[in-house]
N, C-alpha and C. Protein backbone atom coordinates (compact mmCIF):
# COMPACT_ATOMS: atom_id res chain seq x y z
N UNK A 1 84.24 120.66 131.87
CA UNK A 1 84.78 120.03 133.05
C UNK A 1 84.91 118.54 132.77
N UNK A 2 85.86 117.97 132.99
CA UNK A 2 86.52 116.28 133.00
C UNK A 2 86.01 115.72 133.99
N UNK A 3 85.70 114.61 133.97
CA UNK A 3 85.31 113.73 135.35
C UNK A 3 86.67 112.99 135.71
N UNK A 4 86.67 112.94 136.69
CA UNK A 4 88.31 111.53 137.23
C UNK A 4 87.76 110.56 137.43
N UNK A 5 86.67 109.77 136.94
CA UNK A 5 86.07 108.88 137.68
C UNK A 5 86.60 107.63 136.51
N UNK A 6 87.65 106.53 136.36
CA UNK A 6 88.27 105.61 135.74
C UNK A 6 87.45 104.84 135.33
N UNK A 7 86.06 104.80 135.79
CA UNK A 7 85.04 103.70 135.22
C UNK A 7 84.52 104.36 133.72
N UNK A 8 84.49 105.76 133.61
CA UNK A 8 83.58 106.65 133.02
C UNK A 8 84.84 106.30 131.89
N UNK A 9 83.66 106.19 130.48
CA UNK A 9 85.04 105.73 129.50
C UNK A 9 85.21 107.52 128.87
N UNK A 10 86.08 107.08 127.87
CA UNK A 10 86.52 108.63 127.68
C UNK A 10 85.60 108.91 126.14
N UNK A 11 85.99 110.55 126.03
CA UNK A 11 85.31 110.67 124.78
C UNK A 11 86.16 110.08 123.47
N UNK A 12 85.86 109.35 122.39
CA UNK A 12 86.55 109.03 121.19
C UNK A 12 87.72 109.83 120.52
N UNK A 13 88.64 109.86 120.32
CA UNK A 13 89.74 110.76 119.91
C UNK A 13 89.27 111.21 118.39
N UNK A 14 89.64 112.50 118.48
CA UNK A 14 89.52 113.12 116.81
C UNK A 14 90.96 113.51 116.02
N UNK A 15 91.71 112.94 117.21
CA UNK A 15 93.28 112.93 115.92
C UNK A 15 93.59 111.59 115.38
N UNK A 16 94.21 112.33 114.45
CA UNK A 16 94.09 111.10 113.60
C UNK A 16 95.72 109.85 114.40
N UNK A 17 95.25 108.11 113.70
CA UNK A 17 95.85 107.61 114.27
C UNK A 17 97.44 107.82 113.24
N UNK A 18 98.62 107.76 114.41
CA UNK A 18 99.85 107.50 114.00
C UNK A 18 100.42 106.16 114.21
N UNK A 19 99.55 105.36 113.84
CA UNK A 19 100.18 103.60 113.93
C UNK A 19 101.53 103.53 112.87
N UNK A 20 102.77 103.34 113.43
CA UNK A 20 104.01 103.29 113.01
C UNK A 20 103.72 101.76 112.43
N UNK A 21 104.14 101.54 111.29
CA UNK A 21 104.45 100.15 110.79
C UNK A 21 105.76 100.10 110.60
N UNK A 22 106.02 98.63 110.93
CA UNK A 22 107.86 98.48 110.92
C UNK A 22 108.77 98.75 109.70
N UNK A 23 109.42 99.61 109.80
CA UNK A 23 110.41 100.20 108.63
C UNK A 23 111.66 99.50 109.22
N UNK A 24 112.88 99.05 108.11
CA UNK A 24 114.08 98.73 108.31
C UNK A 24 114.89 100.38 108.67
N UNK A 25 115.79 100.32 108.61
CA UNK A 25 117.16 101.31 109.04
C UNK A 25 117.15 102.01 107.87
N UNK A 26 117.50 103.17 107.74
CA UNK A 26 117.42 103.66 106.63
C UNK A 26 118.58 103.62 105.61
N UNK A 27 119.41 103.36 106.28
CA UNK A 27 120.83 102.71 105.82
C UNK A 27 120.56 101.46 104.83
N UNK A 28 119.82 100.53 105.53
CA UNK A 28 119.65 99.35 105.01
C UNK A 28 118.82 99.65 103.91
N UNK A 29 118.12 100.52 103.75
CA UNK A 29 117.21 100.63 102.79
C UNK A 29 118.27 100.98 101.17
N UNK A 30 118.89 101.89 101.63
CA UNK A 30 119.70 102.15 100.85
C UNK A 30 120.85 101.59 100.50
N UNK A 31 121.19 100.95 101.42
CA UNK A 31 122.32 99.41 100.71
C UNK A 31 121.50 98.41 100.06
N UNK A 32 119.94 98.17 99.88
CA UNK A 32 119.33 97.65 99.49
C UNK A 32 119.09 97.97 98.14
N UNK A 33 118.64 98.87 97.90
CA UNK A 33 118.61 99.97 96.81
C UNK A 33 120.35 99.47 95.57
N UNK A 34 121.27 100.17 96.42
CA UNK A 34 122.64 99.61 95.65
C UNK A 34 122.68 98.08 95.22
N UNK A 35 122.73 97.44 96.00
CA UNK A 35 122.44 95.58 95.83
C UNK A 35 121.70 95.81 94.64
N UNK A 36 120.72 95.81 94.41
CA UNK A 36 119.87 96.02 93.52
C UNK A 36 120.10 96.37 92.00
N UNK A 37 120.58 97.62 92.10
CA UNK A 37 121.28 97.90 90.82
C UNK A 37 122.06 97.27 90.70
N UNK A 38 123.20 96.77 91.37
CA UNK A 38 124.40 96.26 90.65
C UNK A 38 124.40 94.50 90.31
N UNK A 39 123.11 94.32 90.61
CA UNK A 39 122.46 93.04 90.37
C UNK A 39 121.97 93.04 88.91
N UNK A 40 121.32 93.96 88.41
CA UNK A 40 120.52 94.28 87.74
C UNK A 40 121.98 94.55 86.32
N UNK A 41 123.01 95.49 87.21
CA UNK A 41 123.94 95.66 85.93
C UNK A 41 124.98 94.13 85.72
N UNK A 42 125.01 93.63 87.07
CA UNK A 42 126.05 92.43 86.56
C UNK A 42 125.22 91.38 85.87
N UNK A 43 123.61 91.21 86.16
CA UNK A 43 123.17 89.84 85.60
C UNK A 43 123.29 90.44 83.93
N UNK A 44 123.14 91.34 83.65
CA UNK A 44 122.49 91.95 82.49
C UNK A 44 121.55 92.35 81.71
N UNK A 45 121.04 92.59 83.16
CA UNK A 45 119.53 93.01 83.10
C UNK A 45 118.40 91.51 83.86
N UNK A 46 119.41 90.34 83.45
CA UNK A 46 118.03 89.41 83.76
C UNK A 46 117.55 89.05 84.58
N UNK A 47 117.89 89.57 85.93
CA UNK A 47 117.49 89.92 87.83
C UNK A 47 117.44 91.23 87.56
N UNK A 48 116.27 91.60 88.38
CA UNK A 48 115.93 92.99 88.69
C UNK A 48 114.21 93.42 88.57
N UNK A 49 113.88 92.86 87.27
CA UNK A 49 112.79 93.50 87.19
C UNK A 49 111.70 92.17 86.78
N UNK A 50 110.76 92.35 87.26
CA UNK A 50 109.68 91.69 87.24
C UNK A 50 108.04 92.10 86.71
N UNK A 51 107.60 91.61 86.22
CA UNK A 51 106.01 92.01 85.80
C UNK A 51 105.59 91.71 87.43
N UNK A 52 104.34 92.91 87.19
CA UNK A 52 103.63 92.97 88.63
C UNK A 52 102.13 91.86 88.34
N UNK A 53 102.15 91.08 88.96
CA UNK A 53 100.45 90.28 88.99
C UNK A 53 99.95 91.16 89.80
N UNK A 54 98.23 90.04 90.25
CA UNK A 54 96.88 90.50 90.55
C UNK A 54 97.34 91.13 92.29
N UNK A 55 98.88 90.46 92.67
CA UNK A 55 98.77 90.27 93.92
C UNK A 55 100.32 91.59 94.37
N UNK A 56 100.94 90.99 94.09
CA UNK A 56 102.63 91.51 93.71
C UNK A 56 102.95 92.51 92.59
N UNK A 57 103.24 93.84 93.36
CA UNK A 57 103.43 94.85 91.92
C UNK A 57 104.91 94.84 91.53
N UNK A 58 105.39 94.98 90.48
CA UNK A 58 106.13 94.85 89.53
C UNK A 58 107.44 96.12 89.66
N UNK A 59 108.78 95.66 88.95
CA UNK A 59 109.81 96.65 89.41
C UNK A 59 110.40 97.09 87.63
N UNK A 60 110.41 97.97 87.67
CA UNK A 60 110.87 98.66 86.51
C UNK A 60 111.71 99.76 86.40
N UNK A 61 112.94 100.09 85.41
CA UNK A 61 114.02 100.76 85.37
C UNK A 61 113.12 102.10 84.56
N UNK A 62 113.35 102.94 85.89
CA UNK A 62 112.61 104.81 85.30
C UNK A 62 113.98 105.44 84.98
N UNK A 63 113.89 105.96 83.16
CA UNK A 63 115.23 106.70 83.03
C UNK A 63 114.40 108.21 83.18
N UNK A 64 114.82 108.99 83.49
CA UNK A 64 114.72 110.49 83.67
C UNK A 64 115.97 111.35 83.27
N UNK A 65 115.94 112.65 82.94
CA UNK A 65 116.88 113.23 82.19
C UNK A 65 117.38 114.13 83.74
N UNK A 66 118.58 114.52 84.64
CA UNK A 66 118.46 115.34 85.45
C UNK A 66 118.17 116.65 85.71
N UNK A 67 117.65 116.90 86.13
CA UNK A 67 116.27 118.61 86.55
C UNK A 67 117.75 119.52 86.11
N UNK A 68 119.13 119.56 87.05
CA UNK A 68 120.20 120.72 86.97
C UNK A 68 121.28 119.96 85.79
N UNK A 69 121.62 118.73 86.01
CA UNK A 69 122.57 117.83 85.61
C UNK A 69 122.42 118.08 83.62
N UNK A 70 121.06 117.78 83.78
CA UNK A 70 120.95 117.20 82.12
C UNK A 70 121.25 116.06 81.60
N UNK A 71 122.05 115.40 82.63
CA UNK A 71 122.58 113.85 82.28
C UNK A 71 121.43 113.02 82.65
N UNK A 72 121.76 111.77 81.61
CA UNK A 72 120.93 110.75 82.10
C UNK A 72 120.98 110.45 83.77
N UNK A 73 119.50 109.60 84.02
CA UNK A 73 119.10 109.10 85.61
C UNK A 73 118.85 108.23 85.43
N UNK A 74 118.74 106.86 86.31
CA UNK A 74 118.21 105.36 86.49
C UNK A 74 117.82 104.95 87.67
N UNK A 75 116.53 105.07 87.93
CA UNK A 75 115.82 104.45 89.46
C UNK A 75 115.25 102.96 88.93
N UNK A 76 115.37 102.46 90.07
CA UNK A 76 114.46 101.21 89.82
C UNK A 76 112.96 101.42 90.56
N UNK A 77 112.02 101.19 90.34
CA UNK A 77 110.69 101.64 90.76
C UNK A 77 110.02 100.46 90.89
N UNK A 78 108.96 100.33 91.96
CA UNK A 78 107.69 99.41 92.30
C UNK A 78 106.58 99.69 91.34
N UNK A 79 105.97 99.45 90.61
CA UNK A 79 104.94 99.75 89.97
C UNK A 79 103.51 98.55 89.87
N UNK A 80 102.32 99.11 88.97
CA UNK A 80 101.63 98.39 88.76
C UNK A 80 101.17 99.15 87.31
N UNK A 81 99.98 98.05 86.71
CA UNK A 81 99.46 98.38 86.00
C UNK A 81 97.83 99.05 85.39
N UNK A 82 97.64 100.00 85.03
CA UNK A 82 96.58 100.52 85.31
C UNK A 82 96.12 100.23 83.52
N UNK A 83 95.64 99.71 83.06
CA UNK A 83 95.22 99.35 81.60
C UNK A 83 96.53 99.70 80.84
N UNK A 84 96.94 101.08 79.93
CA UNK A 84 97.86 101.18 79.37
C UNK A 84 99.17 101.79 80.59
N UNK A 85 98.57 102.26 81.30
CA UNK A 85 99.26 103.50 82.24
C UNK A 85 100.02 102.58 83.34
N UNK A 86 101.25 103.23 83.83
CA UNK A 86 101.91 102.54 84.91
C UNK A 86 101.95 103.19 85.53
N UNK A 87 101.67 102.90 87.06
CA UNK A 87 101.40 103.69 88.15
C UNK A 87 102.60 103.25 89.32
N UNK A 88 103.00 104.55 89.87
CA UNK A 88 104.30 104.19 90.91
C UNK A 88 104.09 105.29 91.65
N UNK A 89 104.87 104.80 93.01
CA UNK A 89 104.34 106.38 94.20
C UNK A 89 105.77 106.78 94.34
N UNK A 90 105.34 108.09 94.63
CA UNK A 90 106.96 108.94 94.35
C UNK A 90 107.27 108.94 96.19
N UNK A 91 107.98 107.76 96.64
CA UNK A 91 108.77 107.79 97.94
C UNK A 91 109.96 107.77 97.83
N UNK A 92 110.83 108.32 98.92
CA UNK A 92 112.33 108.22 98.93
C UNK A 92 112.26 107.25 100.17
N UNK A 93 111.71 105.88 99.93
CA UNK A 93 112.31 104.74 100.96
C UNK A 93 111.15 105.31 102.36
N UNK A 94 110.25 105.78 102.08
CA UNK A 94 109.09 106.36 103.07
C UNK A 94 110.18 107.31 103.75
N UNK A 95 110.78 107.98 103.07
CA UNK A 95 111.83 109.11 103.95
C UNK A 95 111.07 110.33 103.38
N UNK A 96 110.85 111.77 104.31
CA UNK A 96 110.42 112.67 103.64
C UNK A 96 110.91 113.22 102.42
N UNK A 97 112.27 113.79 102.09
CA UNK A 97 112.36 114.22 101.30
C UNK A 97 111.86 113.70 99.81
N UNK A 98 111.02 114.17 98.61
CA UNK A 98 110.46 113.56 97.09
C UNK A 98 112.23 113.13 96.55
N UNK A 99 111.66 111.66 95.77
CA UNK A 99 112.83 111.61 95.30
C UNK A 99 113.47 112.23 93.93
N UNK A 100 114.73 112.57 94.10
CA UNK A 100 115.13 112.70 92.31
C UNK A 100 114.98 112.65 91.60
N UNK A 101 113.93 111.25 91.32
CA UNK A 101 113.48 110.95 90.00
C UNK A 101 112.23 111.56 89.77
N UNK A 102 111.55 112.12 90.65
CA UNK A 102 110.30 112.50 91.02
C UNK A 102 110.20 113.62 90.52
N UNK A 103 111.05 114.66 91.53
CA UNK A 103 111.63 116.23 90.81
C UNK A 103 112.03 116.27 89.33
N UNK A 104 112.98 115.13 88.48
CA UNK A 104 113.33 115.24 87.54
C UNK A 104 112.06 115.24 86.39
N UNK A 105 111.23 114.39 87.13
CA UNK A 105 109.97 114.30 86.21
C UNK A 105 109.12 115.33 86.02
N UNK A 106 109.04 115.92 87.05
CA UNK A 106 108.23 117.66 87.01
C UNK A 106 108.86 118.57 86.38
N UNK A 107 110.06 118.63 86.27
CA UNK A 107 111.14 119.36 85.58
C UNK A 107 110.91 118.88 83.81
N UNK A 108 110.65 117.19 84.03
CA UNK A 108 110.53 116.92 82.17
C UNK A 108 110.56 115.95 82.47
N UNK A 109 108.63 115.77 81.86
CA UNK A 109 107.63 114.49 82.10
C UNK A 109 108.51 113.48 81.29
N UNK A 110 108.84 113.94 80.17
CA UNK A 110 108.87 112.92 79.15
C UNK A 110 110.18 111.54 79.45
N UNK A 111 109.97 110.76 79.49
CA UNK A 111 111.05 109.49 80.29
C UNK A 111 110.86 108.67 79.48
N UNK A 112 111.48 107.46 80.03
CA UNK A 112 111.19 105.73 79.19
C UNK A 112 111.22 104.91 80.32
N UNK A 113 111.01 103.28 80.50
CA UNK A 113 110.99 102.86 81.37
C UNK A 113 111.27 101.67 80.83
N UNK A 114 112.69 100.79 81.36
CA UNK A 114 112.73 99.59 81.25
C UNK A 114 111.49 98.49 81.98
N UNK A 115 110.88 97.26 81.22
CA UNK A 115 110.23 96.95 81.54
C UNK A 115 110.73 95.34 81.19
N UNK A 116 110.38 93.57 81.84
CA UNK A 116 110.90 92.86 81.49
C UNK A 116 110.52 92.64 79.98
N UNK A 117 109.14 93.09 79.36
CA UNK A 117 109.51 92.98 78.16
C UNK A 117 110.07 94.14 77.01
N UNK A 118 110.94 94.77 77.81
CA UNK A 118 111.64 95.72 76.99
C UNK A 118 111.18 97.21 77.45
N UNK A 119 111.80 98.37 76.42
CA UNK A 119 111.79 99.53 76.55
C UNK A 119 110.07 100.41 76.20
N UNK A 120 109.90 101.32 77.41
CA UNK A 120 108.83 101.97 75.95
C UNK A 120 109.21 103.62 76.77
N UNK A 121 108.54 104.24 76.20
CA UNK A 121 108.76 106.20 76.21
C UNK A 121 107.26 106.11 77.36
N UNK A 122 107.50 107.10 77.86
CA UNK A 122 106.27 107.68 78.92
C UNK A 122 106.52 108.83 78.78
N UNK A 123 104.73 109.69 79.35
CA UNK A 123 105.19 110.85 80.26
C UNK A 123 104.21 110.71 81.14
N UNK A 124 105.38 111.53 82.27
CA UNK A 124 104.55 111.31 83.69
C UNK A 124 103.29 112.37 83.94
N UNK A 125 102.98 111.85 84.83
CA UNK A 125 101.86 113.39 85.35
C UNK A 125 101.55 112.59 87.23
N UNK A 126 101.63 113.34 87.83
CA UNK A 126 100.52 113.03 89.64
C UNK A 126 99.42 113.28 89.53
N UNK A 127 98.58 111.74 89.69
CA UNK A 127 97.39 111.64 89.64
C UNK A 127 96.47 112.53 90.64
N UNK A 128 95.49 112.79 90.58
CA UNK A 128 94.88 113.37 91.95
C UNK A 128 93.07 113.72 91.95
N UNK A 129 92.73 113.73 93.10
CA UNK A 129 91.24 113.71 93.16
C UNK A 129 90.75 112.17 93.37
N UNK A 130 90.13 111.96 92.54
CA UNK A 130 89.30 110.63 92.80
C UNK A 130 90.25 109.45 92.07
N UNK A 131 90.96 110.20 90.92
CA UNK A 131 91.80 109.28 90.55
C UNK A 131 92.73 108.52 91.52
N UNK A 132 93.42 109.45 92.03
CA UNK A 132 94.47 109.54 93.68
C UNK A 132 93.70 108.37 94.27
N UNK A 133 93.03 108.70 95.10
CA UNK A 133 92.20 107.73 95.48
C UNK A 133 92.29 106.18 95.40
N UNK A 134 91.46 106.17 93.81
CA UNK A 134 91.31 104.85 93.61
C UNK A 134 92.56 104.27 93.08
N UNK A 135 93.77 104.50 92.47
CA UNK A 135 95.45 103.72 92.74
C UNK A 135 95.64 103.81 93.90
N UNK A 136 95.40 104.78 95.07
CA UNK A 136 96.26 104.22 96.00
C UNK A 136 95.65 103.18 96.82
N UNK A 137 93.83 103.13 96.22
CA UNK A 137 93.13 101.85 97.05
C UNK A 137 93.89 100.70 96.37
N UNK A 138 94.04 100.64 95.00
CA UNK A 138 95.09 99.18 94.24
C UNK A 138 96.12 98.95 94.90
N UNK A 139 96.80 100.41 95.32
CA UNK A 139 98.10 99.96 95.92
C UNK A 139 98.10 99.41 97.40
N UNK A 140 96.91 99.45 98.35
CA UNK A 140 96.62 98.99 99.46
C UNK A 140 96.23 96.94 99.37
N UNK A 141 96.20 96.60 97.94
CA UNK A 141 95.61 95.54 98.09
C UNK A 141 96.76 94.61 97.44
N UNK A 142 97.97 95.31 97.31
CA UNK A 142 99.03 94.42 96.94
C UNK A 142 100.03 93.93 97.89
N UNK A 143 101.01 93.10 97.75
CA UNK A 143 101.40 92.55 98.79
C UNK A 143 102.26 93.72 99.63
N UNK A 144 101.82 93.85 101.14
CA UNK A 144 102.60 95.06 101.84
C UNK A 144 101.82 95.98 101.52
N UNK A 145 100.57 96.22 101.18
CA UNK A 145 99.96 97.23 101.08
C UNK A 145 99.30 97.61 102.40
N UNK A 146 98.99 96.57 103.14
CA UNK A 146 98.49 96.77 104.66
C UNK A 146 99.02 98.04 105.73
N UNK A 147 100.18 98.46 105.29
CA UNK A 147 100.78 99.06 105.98
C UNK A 147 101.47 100.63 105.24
N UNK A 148 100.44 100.27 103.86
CA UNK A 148 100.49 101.81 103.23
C UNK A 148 99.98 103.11 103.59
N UNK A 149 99.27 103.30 104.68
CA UNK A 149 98.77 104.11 105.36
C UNK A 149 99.72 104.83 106.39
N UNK A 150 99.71 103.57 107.00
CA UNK A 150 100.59 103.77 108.56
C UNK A 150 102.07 104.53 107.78
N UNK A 151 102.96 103.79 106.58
CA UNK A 151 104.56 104.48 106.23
C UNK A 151 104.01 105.62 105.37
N UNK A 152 102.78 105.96 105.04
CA UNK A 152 102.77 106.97 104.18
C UNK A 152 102.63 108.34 105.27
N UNK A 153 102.16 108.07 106.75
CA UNK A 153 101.77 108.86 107.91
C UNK A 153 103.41 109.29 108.34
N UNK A 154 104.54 108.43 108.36
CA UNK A 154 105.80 108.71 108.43
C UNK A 154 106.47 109.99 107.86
N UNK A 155 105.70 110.29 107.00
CA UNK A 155 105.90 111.71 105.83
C UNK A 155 105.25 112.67 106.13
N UNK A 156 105.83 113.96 105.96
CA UNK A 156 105.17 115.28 106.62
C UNK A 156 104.61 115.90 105.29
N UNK A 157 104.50 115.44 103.78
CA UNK A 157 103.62 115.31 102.80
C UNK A 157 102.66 114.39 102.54
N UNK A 158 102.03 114.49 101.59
CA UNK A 158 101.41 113.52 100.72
C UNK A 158 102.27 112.91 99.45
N UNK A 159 102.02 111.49 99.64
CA UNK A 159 103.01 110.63 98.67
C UNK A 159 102.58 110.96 96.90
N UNK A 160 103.26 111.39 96.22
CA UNK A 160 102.46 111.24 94.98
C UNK A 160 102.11 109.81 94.39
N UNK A 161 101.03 109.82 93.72
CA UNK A 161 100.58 108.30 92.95
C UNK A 161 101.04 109.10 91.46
N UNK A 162 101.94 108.57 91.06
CA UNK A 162 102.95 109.15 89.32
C UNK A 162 102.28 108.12 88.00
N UNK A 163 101.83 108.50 87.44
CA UNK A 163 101.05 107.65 86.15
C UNK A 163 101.98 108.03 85.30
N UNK A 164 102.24 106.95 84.69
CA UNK A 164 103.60 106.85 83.44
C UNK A 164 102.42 106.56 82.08
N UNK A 165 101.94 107.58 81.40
CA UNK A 165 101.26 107.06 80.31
C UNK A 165 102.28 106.84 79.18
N UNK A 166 101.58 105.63 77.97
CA UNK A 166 102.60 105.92 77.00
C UNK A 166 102.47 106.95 75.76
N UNK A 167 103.77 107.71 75.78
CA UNK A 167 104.33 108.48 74.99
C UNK A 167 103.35 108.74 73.34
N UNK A 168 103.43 107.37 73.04
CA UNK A 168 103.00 107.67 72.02
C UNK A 168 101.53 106.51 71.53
N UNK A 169 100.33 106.71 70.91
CA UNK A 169 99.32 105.44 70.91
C UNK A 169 99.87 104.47 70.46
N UNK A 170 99.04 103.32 70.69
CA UNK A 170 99.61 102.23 70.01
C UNK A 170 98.72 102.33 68.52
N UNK A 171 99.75 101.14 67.88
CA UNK A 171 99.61 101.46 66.33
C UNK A 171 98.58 100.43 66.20
């Protein structure tokens, strides 16, 4: 039985919170996206990609081979750095559907990744367990990470955390 009595506070909620954080248009996201590349192809590479610091994670060109296509793919990706390993979360713009490059990678880990100091080979894998975890606590402490919770709640999945190890040891 409920009381009506407005003084009487209520019991604590056990669902979980849906705090919306502000997303642009999804349009815009994706004219953003285009800008981007064709920045990246007219400078000649020398706008686009950036090393990620302690604070600001870093943007890098993911080639992937296509899952049906077989043809080459080119995303540009947010990343960071995990000692040798590069870590990136597989979103389509916090839109549900996984992106392309994502699928293409489960289909065939093996990729490369433009980086500003050049090319190297990866293969991917989705981190998970405690690993999961502790990247996506890194990814909460970079700039805009405040609100990695709230756009990851926007999704009727779980975001993957994608570790790009390299391909081959170093020599």
């Amino acid at each position: 039985m409920t009381s009506s009595d407005p003084t009487e506070p209520s019991p604590p909620s056990t669902e979980p919170s849906r705090v919306t954080a502000p997303l642009p248009p999804r349009w815009f996201i994706r004219t953003a996206w285009v800008v981007h590349r064709a920045l990246y192809t007219v400078t000649g590479g020398r706008f686009g990609l950036r090393h990620p610091t302690p604070t600001v994670w870093g943007m890098m060109r993911l080639h992937t081979v296509g899952r049906r296509s077989g043809t080459s793919r080119v995303a540009i990706v947010g990343y960071f750095e995990d000692g040798p390993d590069l870590v990136t979360l597989a979103m389509n713009g916090w839109g549900d559907p996984p992106p392309a490059w994502w699928l293409n990678l489960q289909a065939q880990p093996a990729a490369s990744v433009d980086l500003p100091g050049g090319r190297r080979d990866v293969i991917a894998r989705e981190s998970t367990g405690a690993e999961r975890e502790r990247l996506w606590a890194l990814w909460r402490t970079l700039d805009g990470g405040a609100d990695l919770d709230a756009h990851a709640a926007l999704r009727t999945r779980e975001t993957p955390v994608v570790v790009l190890s390299p391909a081959h040891a170093p020599a």
